[in-house]
Each structure stands twice: as C-alpha cells, then as structure tokens.
C-alpha atoms as a PDB file:
ATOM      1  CA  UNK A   1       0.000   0.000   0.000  1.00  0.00           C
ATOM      2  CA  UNK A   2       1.459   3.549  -1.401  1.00  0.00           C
ATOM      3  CA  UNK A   3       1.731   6.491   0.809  1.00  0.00           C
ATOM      4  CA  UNK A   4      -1.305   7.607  -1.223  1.00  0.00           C
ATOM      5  CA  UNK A   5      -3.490   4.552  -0.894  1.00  0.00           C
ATOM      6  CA  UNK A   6      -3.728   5.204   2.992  1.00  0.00           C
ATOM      7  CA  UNK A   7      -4.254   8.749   3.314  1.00  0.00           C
ATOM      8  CA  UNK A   8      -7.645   7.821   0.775  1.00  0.00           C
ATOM      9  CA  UNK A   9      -8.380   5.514   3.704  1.00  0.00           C
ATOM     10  CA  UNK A  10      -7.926   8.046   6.584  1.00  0.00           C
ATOM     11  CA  UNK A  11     -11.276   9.948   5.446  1.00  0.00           C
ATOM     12  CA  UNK A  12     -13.314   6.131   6.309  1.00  0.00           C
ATOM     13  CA  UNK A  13     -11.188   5.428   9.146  1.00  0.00           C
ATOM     14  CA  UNK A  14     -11.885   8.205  10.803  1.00  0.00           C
ATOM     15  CA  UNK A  15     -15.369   8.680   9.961  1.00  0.00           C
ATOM     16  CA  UNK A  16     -15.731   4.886  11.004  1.00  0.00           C
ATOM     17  CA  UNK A  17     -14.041   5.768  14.334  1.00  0.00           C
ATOM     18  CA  UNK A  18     -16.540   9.032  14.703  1.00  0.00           C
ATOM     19  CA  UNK A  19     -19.490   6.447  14.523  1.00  0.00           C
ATOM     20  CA  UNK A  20     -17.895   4.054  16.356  1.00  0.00           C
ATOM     21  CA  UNK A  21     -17.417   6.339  19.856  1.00  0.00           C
ATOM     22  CA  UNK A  22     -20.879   7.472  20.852  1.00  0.00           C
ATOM     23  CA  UNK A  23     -22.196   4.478  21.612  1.00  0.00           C
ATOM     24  CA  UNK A  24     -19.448   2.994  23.333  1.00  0.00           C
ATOM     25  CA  UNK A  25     -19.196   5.867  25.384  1.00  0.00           C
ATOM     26  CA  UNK A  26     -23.134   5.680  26.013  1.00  0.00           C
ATOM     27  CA  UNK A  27     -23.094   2.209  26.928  1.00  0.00           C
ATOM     28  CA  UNK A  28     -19.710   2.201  28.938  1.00  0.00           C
ATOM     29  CA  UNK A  29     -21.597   5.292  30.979  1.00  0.00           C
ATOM     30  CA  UNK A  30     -24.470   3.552  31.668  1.00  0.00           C
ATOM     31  CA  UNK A  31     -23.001   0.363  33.090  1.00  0.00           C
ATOM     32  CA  UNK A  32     -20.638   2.288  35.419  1.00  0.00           C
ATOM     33  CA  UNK A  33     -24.287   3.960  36.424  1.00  0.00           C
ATOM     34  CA  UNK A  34     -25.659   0.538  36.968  1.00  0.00           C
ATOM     35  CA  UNK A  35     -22.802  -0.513  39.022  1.00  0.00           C
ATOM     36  CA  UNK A  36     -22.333   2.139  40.905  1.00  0.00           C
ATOM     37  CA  UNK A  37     -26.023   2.376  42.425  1.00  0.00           C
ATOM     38  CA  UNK A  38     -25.620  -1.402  42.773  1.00  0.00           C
ATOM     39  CA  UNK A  39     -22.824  -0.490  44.653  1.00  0.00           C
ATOM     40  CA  UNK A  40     -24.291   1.824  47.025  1.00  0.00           C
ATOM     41  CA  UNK A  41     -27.324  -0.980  47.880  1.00  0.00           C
ATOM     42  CA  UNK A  42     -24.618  -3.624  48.803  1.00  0.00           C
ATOM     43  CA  UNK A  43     -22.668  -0.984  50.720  1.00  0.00           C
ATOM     44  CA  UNK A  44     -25.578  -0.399  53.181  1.00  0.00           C
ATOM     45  CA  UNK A  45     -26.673  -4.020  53.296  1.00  0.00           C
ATOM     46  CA  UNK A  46     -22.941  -4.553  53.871  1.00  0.00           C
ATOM     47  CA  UNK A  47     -22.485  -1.918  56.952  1.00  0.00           C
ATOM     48  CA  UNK A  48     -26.313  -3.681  58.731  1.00  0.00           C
ATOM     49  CA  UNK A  49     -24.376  -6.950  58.513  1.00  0.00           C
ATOM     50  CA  UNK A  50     -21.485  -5.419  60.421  1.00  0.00           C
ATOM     51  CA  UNK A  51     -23.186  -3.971  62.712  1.00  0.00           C
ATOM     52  CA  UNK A  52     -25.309  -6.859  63.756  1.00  0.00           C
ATOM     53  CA  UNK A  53     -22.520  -8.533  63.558  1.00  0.00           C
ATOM     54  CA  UNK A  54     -21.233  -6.931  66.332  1.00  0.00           C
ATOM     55  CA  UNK A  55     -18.806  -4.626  64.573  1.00  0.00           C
ATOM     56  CA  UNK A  56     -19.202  -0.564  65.762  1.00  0.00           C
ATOM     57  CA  UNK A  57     -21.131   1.619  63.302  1.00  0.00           C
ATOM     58  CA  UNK A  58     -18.423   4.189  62.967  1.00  0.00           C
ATOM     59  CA  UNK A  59     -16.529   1.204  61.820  1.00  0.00           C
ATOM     60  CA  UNK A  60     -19.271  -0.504  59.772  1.00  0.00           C
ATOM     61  CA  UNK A  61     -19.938   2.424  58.228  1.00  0.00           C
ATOM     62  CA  UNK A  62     -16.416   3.582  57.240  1.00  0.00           C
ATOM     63  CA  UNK A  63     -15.556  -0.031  55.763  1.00  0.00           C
ATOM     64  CA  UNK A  64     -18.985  -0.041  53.868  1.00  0.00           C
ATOM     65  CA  UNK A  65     -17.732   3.515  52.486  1.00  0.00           C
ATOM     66  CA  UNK A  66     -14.477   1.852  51.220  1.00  0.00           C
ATOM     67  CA  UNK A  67     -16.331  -0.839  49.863  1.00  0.00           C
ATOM     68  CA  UNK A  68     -18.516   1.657  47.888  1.00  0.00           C
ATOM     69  CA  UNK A  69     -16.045   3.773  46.880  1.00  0.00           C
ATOM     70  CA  UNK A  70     -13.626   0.821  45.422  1.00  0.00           C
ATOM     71  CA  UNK A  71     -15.539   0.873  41.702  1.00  0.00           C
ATOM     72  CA  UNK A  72     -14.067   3.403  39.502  1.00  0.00           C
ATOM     73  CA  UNK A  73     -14.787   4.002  36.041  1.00  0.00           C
ATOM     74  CA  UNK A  74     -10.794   3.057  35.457  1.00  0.00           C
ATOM     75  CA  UNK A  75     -11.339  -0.171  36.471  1.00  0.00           C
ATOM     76  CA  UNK A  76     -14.146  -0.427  34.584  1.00  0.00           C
ATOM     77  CA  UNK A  77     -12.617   0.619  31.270  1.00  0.00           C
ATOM     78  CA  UNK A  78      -9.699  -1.720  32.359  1.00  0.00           C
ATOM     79  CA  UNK A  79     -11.959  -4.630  32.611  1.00  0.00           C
ATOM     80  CA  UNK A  80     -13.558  -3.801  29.285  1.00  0.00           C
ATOM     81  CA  UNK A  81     -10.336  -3.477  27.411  1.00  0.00           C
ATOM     82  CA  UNK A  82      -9.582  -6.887  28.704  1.00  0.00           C
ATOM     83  CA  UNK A  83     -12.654  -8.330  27.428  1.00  0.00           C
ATOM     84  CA  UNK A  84     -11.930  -6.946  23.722  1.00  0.00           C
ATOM     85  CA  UNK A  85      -8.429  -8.002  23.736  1.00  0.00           C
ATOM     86  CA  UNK A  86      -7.335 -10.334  21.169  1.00  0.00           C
ATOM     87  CA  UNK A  87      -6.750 -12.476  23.696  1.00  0.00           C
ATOM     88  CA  UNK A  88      -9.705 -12.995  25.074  1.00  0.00           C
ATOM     89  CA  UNK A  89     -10.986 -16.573  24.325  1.00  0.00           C
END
C-alpha cells in the first residue's frame, strides 16, 4: 500500500471511528451507572451486617464507604479493554 493509498483511507477510518465512539461511550456510561447504584445498595446491606454482627457503626460504616467507593470508572474501562483483547478466548 502507497503512501497515497492510505491517506484515501484516513477519510473512512476516521469517519468509522466518529461512529464508532458514541455508543461505546453511552453504553460504557451507563453500566458504570448501573454498578455504581448497585454499589451503594450492597454498601448499606454490607455496613447492617457489620453492625449486627457486632462490629461498631463508625466502623461498619467507614468499611462499607471503602467498599462503595472501590468501583471506579478506570477499572471499569480496564476490565472492558480486557474483554476486547485479542486475547480474550
């Protein structure tokens, strides 16, 4: 392929990439939504367990918090660019 023969590709490249984006971003968004709020339910149902557990709320409540605030949307992206790798079976 000539020097010329890929920048005639760049124009569908990038216009495939431009359609390409928006949904991914859309979709990546709205799971890190999803997971987040599920998040936040198993945090609380997390810090009653400690508690009745015997644990002290202040504790309970600050290793619920941790627990709730360990989901990032860089491990998220991480884990999806591990499921699109090539070597992914």
């Amino acid at each position: 392929m000539t020097d010329n023969e890929s920048s005639q590709d760049l124009p569908t490249i990038v216009a495939s990439v431009m359609v390409a984006i928006p949904p991914l971003v859309f979709r990546t968004g709205w799971a890190y939504l999803r997971m987040k709020k599920r998040a936040q339910k198993v945090s609380i149902q997390l810090e009653r367990q400690f508690v009745s557990g015997g644990i002290p709320s202040e504790y309970a409540e600050k290793l619920a918090e941790q627990f709730e605030t360990e989901l990032s949307l860089r491990t998220l992206v991480k884990g999806v660019g591990r499921f699109f790798s090539p070597r992914h079976p």
